[in-house]
C-alpha atoms as a PDB file:
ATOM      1  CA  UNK A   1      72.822  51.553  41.625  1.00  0.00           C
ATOM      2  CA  UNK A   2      73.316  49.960  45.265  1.00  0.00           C
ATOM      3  CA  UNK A   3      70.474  49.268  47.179  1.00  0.00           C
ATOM      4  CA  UNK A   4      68.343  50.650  48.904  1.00  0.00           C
ATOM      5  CA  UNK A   5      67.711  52.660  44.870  1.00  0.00           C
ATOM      6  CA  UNK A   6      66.620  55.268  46.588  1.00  0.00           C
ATOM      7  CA  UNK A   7      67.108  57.706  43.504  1.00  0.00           C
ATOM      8  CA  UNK A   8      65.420  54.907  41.127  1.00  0.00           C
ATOM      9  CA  UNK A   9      62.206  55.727  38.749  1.00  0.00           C
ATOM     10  CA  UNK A  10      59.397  54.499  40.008  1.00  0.00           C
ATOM     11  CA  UNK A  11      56.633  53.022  37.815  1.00  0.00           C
ATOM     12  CA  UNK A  12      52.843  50.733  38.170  1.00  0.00           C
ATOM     13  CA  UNK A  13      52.461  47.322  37.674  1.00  0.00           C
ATOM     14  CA  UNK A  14      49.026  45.931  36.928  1.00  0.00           C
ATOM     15  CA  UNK A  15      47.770  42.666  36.569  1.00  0.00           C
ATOM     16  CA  UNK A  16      44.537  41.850  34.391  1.00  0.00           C
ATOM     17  CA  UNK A  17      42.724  38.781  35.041  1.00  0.00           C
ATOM     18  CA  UNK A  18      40.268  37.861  32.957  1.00  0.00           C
ATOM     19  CA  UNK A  19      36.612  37.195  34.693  1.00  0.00           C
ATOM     20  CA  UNK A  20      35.743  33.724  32.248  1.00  0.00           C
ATOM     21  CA  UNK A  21      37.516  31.109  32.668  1.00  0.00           C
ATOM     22  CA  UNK A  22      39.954  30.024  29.780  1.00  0.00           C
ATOM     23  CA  UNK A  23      40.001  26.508  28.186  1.00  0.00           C
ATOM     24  CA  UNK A  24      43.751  25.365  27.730  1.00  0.00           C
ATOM     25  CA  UNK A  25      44.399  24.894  23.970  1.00  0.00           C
ATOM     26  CA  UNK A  26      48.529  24.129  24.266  1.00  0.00           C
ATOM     27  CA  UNK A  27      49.919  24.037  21.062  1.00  0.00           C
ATOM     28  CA  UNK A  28      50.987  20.505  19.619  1.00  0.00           C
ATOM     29  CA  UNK A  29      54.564  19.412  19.626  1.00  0.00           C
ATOM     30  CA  UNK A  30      55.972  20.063  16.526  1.00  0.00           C
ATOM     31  CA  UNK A  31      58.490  17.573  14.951  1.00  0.00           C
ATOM     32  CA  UNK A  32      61.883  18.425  15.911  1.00  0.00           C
ATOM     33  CA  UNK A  33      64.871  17.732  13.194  1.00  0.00           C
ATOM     34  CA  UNK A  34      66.552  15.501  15.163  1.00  0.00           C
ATOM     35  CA  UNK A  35      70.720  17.067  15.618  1.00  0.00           C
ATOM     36  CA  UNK A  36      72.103  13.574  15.038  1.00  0.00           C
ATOM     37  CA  UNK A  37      73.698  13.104  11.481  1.00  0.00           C
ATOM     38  CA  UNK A  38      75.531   9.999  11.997  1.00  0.00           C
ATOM     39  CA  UNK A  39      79.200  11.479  11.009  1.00  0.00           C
ATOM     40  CA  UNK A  40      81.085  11.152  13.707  1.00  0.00           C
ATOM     41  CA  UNK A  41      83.822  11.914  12.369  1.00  0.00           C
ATOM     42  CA  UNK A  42      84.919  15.260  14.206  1.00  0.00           C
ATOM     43  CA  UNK A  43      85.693  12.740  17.046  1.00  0.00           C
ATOM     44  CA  UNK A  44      88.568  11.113  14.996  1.00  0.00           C
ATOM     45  CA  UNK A  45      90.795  13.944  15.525  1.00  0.00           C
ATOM     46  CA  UNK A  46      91.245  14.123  19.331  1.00  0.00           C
ATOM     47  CA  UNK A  47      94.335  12.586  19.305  1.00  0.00           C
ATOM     48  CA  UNK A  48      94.945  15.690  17.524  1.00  0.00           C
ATOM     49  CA  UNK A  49      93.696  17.168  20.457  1.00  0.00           C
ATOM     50  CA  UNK A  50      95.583  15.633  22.897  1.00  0.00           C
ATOM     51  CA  UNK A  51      98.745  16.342  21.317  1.00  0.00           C
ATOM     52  CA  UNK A  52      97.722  20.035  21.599  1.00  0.00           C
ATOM     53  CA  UNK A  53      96.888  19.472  25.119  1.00  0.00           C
ATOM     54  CA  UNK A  54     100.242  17.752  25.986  1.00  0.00           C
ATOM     55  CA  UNK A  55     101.930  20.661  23.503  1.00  0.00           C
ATOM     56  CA  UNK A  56     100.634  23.157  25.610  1.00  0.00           C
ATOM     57  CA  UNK A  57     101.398  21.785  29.101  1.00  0.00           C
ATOM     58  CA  UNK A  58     104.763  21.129  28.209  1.00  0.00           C
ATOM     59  CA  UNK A  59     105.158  24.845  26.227  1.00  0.00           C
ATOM     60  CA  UNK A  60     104.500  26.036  30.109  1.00  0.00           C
ATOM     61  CA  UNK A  61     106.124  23.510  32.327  1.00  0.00           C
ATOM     62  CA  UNK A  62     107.488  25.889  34.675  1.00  0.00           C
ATOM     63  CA  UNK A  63     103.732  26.493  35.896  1.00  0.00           C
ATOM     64  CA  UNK A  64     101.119  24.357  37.433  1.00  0.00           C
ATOM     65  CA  UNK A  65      98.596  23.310  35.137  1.00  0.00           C
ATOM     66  CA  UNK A  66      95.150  22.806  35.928  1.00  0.00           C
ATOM     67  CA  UNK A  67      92.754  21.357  33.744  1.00  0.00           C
ATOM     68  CA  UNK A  68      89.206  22.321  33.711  1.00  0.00           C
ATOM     69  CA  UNK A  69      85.940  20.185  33.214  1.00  0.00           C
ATOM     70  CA  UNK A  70      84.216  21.373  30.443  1.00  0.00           C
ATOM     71  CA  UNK A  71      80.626  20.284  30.560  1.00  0.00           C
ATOM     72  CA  UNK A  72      77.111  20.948  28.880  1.00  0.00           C
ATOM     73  CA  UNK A  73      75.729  24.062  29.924  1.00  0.00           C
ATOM     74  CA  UNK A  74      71.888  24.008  29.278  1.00  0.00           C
ATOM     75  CA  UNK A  75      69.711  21.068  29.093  1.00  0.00           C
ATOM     76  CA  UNK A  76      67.878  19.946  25.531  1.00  0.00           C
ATOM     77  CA  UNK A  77      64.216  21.949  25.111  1.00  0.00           C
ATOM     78  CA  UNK A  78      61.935  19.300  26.173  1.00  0.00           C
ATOM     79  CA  UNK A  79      63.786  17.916  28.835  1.00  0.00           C
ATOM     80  CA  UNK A  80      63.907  21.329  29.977  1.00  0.00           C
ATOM     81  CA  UNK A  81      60.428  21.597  30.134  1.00  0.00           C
ATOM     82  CA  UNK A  82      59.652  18.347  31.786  1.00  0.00           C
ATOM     83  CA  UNK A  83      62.167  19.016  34.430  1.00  0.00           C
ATOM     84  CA  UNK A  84      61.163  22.912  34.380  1.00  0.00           C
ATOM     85  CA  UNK A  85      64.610  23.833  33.971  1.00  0.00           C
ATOM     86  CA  UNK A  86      65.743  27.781  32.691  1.00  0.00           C
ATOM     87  CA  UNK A  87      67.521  27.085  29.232  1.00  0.00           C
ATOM     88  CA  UNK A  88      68.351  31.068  29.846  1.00  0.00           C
ATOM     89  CA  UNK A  89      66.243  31.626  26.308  1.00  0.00           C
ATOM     90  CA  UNK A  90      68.875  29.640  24.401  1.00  0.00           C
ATOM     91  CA  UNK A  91      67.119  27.195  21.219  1.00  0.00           C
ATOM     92  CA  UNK A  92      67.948  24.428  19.173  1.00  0.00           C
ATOM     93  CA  UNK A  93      70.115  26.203  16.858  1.00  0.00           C
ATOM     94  CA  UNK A  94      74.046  25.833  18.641  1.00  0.00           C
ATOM     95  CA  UNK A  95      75.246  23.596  21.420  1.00  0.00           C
ATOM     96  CA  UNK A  96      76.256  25.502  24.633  1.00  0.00           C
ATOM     97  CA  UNK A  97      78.745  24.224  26.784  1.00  0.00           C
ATOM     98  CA  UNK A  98      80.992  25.695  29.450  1.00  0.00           C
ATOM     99  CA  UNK A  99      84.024  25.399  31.614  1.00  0.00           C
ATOM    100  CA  UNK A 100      84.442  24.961  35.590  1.00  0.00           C
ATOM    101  CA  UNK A 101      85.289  28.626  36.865  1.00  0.00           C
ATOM    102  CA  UNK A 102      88.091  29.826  37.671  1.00  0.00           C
ATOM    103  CA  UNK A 103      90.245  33.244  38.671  1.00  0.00           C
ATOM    104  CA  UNK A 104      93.194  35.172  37.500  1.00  0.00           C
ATOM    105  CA  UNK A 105      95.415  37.204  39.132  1.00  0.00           C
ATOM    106  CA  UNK A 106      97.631  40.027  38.352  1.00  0.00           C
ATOM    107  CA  UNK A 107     100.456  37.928  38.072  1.00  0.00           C
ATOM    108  CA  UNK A 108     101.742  37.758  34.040  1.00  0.00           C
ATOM    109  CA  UNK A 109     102.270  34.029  34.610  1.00  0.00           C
ATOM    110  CA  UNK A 110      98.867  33.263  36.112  1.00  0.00           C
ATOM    111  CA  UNK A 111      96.351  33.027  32.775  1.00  0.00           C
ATOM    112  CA  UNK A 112      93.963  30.312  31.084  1.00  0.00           C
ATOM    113  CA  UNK A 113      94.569  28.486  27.563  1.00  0.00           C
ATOM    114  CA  UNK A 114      91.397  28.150  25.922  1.00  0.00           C
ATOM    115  CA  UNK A 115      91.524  25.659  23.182  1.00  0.00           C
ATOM    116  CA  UNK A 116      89.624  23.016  20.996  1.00  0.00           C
ATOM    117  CA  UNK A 117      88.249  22.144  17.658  1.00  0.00           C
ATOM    118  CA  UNK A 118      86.984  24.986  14.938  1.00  0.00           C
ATOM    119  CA  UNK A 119      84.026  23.324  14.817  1.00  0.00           C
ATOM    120  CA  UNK A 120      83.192  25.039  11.411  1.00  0.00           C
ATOM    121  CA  UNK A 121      85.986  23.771   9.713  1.00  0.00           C
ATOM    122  CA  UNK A 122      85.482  20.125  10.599  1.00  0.00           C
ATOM    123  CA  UNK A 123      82.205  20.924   9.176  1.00  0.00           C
ATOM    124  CA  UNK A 124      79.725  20.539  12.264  1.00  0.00           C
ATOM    125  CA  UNK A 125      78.529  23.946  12.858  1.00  0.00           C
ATOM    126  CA  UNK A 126      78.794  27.083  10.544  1.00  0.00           C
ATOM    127  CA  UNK A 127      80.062  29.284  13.110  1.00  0.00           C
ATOM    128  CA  UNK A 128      81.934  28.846  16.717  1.00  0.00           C
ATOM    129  CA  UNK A 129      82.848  30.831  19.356  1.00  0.00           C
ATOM    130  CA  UNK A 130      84.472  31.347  23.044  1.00  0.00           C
ATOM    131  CA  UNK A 131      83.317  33.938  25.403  1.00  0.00           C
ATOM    132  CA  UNK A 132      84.476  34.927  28.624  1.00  0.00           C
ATOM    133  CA  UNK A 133      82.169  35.427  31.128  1.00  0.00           C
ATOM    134  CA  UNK A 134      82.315  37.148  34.933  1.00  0.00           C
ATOM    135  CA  UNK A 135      81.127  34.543  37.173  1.00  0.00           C
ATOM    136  CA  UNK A 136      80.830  37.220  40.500  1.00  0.00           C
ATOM    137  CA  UNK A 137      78.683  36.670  43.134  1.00  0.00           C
ATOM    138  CA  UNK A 138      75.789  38.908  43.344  1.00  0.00           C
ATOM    139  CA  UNK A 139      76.949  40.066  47.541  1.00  0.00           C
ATOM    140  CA  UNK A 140      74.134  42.294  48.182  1.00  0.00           C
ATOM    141  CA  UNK A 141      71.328  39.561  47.330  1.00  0.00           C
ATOM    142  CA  UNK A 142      73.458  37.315  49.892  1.00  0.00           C
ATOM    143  CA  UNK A 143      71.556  34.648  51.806  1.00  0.00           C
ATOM    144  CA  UNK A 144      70.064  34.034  47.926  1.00  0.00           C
ATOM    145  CA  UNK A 145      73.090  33.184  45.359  1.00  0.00           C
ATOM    146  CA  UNK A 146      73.165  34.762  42.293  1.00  0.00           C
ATOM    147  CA  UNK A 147      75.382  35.272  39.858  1.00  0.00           C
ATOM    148  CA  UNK A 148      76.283  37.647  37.379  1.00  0.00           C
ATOM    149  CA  UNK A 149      76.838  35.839  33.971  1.00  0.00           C
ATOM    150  CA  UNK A 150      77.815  38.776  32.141  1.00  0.00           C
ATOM    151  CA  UNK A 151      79.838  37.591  28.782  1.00  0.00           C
ATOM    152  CA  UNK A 152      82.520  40.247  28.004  1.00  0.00           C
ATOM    153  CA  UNK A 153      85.034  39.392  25.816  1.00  0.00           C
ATOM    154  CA  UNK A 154      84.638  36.516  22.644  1.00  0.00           C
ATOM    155  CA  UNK A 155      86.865  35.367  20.038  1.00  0.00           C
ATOM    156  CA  UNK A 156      85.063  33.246  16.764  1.00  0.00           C
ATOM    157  CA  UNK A 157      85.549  31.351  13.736  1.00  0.00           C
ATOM    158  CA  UNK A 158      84.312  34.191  11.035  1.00  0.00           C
ATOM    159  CA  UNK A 159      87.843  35.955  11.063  1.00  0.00           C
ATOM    160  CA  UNK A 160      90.562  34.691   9.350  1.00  0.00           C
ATOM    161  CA  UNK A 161      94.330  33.661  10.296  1.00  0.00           C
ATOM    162  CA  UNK A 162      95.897  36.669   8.991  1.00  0.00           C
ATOM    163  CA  UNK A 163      94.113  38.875  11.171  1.00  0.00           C
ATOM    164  CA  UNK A 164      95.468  36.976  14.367  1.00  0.00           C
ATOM    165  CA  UNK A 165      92.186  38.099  15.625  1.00  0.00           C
ATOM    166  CA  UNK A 166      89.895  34.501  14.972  1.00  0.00           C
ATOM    167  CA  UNK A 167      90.037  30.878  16.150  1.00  0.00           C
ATOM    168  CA  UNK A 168      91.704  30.196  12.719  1.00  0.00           C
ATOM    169  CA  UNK A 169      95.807  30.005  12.857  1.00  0.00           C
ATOM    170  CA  UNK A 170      96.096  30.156  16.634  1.00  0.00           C
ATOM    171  CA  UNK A 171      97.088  26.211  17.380  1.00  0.00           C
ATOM    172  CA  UNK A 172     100.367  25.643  14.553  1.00  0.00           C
ATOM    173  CA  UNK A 173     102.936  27.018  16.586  1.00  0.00           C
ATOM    174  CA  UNK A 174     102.031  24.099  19.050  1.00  0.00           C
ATOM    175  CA  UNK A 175     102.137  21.812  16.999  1.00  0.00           C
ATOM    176  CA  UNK A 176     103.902  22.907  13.517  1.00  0.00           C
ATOM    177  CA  UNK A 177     104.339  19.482  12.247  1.00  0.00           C
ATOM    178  CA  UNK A 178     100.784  18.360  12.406  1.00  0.00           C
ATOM    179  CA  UNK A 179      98.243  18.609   9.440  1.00  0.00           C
ATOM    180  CA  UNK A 180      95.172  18.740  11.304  1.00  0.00           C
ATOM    181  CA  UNK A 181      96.698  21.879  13.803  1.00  0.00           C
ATOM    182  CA  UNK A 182      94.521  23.596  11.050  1.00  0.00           C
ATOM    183  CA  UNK A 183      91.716  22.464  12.608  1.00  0.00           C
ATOM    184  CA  UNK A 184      92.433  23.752  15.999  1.00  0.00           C
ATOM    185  CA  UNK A 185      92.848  27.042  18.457  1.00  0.00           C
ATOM    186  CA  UNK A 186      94.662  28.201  21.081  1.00  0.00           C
ATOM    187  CA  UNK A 187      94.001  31.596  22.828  1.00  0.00           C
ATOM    188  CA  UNK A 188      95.337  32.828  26.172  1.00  0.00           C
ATOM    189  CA  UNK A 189      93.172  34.825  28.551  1.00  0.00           C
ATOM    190  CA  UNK A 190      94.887  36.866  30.856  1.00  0.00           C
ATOM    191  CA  UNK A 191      95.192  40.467  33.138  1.00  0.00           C
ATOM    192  CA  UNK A 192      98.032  41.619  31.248  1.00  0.00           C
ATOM    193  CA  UNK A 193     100.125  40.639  28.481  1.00  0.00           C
ATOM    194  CA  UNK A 194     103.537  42.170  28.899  1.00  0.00           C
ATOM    195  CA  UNK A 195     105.113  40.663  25.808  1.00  0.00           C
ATOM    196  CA  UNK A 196     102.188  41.845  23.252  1.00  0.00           C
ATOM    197  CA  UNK A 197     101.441  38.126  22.339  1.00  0.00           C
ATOM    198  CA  UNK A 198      99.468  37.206  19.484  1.00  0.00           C
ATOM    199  CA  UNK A 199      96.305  35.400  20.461  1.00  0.00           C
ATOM    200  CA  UNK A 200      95.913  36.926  24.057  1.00  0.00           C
ATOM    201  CA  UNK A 201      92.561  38.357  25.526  1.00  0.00           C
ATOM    202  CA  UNK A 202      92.889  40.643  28.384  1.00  0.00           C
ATOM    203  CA  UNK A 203      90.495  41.049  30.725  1.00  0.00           C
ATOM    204  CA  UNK A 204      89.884  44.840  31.620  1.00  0.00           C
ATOM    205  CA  UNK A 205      89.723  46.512  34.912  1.00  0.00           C
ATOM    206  CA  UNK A 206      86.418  46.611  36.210  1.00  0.00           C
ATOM    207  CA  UNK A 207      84.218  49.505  36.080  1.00  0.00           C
ATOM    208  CA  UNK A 208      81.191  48.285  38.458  1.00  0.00           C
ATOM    209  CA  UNK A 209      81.206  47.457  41.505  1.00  0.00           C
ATOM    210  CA  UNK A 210      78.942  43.865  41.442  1.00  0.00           C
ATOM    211  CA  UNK A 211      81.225  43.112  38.037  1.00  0.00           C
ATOM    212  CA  UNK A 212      84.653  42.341  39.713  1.00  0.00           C
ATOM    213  CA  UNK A 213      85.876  39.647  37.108  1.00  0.00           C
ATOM    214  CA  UNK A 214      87.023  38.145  40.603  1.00  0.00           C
ATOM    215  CA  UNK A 215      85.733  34.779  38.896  1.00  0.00           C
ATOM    216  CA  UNK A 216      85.706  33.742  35.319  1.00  0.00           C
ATOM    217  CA  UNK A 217      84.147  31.147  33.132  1.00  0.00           C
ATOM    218  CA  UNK A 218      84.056  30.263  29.623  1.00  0.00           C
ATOM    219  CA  UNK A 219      81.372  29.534  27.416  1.00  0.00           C
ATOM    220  CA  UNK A 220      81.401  27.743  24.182  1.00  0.00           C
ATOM    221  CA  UNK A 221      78.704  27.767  21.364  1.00  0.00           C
ATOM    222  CA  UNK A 222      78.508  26.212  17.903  1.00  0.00           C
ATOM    223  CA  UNK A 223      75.954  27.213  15.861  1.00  0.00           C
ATOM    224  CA  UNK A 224      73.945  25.182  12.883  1.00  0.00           C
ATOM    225  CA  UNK A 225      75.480  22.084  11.691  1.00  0.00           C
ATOM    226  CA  UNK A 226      74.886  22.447   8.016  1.00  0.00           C
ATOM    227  CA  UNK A 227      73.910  19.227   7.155  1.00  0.00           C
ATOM    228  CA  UNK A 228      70.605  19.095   9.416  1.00  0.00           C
ATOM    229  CA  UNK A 229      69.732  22.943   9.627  1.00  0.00           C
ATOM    230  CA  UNK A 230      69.918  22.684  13.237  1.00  0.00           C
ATOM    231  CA  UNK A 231      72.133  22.965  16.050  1.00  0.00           C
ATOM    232  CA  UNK A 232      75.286  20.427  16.153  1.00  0.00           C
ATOM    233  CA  UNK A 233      74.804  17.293  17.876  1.00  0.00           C
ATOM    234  CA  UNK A 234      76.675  16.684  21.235  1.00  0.00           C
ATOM    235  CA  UNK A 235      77.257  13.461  20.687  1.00  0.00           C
ATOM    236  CA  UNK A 236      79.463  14.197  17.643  1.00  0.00           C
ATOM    237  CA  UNK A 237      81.734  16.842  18.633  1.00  0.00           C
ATOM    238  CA  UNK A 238      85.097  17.531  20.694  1.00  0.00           C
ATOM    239  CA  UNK A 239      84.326  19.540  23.173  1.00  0.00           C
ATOM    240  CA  UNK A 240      86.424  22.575  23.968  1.00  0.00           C
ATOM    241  CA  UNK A 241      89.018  22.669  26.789  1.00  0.00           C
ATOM    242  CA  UNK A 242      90.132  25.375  29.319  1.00  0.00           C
ATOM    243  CA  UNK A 243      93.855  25.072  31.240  1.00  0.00           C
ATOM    244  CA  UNK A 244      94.286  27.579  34.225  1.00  0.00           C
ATOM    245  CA  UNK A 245      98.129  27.924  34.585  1.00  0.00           C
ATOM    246  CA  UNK A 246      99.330  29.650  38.159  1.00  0.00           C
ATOM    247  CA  UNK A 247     102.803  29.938  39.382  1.00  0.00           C
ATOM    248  CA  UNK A 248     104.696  27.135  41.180  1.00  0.00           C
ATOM    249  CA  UNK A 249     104.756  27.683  44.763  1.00  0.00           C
END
C-alpha cells in the first residue's frame, strides 16, 4: 500500500504501566564458547583464491571488472550491546558478512560473479550460503533513509554438484587443473541469461513498487563451525568476494 493507507485496518494500542516500581534483576552474562579454534587453516588456500579471482577476470577481459569490498555485516553480541547497535536479530551461531552494493542492468554483459570458499567443506561451518538482497531506497520515507533489505534469491552448500544447483562444482571450469577448485564457487547473478548458463541467478522483474532491485547486495552466512558448536570465527575464514562486470565504454 502507498501512503497515505487510507484503505488500511485500523487497530488499538495500549500501554500498561505498572503502578510499583520494579527492582532491576538483569540476568548474568552467561559464558560464551568462545568461536576461536586455533585452525587457521582455511586461510592457507587463498592463493587458491586468487587464482580464481585472476581466472575469472581474465575469463571476461573484454569487460570492466570491478571488485567489491566485502566486509562484516553485524557487529559481535556484546559489543552490540555496549555500543547499542541493531544486530537485525542475528546470534552467535553463523558469521554474516556482506558486499558493497551494486546495480545491474539489462544489458547480458553487465552481471556480478559471486565467489569464495565452501566454507563447509574446508570444515569451518556446517552449512554456507549467498543471498541476494534488494538494497532500494525506501522514497516515500525520504528526508529519513531506509532501506529495504529484502533477500530474494540464495544459492548454498547442502546441494550437490550434479544438480548444478549448489555452491559445490561451480569453480573447476576456472580453474580445471587445480585440486583445491573443489573447495570453491562461482555463480553469476544477472537480468537475463541468454545462453542458459549453468550457475546463473536471475534476478526477476519486480512486482512492487518500493522493491525495484534498482540496487543489489550480497550477503554471506556460515553457520556452526563444528568443532566449537558455535558460529565460525572471523578471524579464520576467507571471506567471500563479489566482481560487478559492465561493458567497456
Amino acid at each position: 500500500m502507498e501512503p497515505p493507507y487510507s484503505s488500511n485496518r485500523r487497530g488499538w494500542v495500549l500501554r500498561l504501566t505498572q503502578s510499583d516500581p520494579i527492582e532491576l534483576d538483569p540476568y548474568p552474562v552467561p559464558n560464551l564458547t568462545p568461536r576461536d579454534t586455533g585452525d587457521y587453516s582455511e586461510l592457507n588456500l587463498k592463493s587458491t583464491m586468487d587464482s580464481l579471482e585472476e581466472a575469472i577476470i581474465d575469463h571476461y577481459s573484454d569487460l570492466n571488472a570491478d571488485v567489491l569490498r566485502t566486509y562484516r555485516w553485524v557487529d559481535i553480541s556484546y559489543h552490540a550491546i555496549q555500543n547499542n547497535t541493531d544486530v537485525l536479530g542475528d546470534s552467535r551461531d553463523a558469521i554474516y558478512l556482506k558486499s558493497d552494493p551494486f546495480a545491474l542492468e539489462e544489458d547480458p554483459d553487465d552481471f556480478a560473479i559471486v565467489f569464495g570458499p565452501i566454507h563447509s567443506l574446508t570444515g569451518k561451518a556446517i552449512y554456507s550460503s549467498f543471498v541476494v538482497y534488494s538494497n532500494d531506497l525506501v522514497k516515500d520515507l525520504l528526508p529519513y533513509e531506509s532501506r529495504i533489505l529484502y533477500g530474494f534469491l540464495s544459492i548454498n552448500s547442502e546441494r550437490s554438484a550434479e544438480t548444478k544447483l549448489g555452491l559445490p562444482g561451480s569453480a573447476e571450469r576456472f580453474l580445471p587443473d587445480d585440486p583445491n577448485a573443489k573447495y570453491f564457487y562461482v555463480w553469476k547473478v544477472s537480468k537475463s541469461n541468454p545462453d542458459n548458463e549453468d550457475y546463473c541467478l536471475l534476478v526477476p522483474e519486480p512486482t512492487l513498487k518500493r522493491i525495484t532491485y534498482d540496487e543489489l547486495m550480497i550477503g554471506f552466512r556460515a553457520y556452526v563451525n563444528p568443532t566449537t558448536g558455535v558460529g565460525p570465527s572471523y578471524e579464520e575464514i576467507l571471506m567471500d568476494k563479489v566482481i560487478h562486470f559492465r561493458p567497456k565504454k
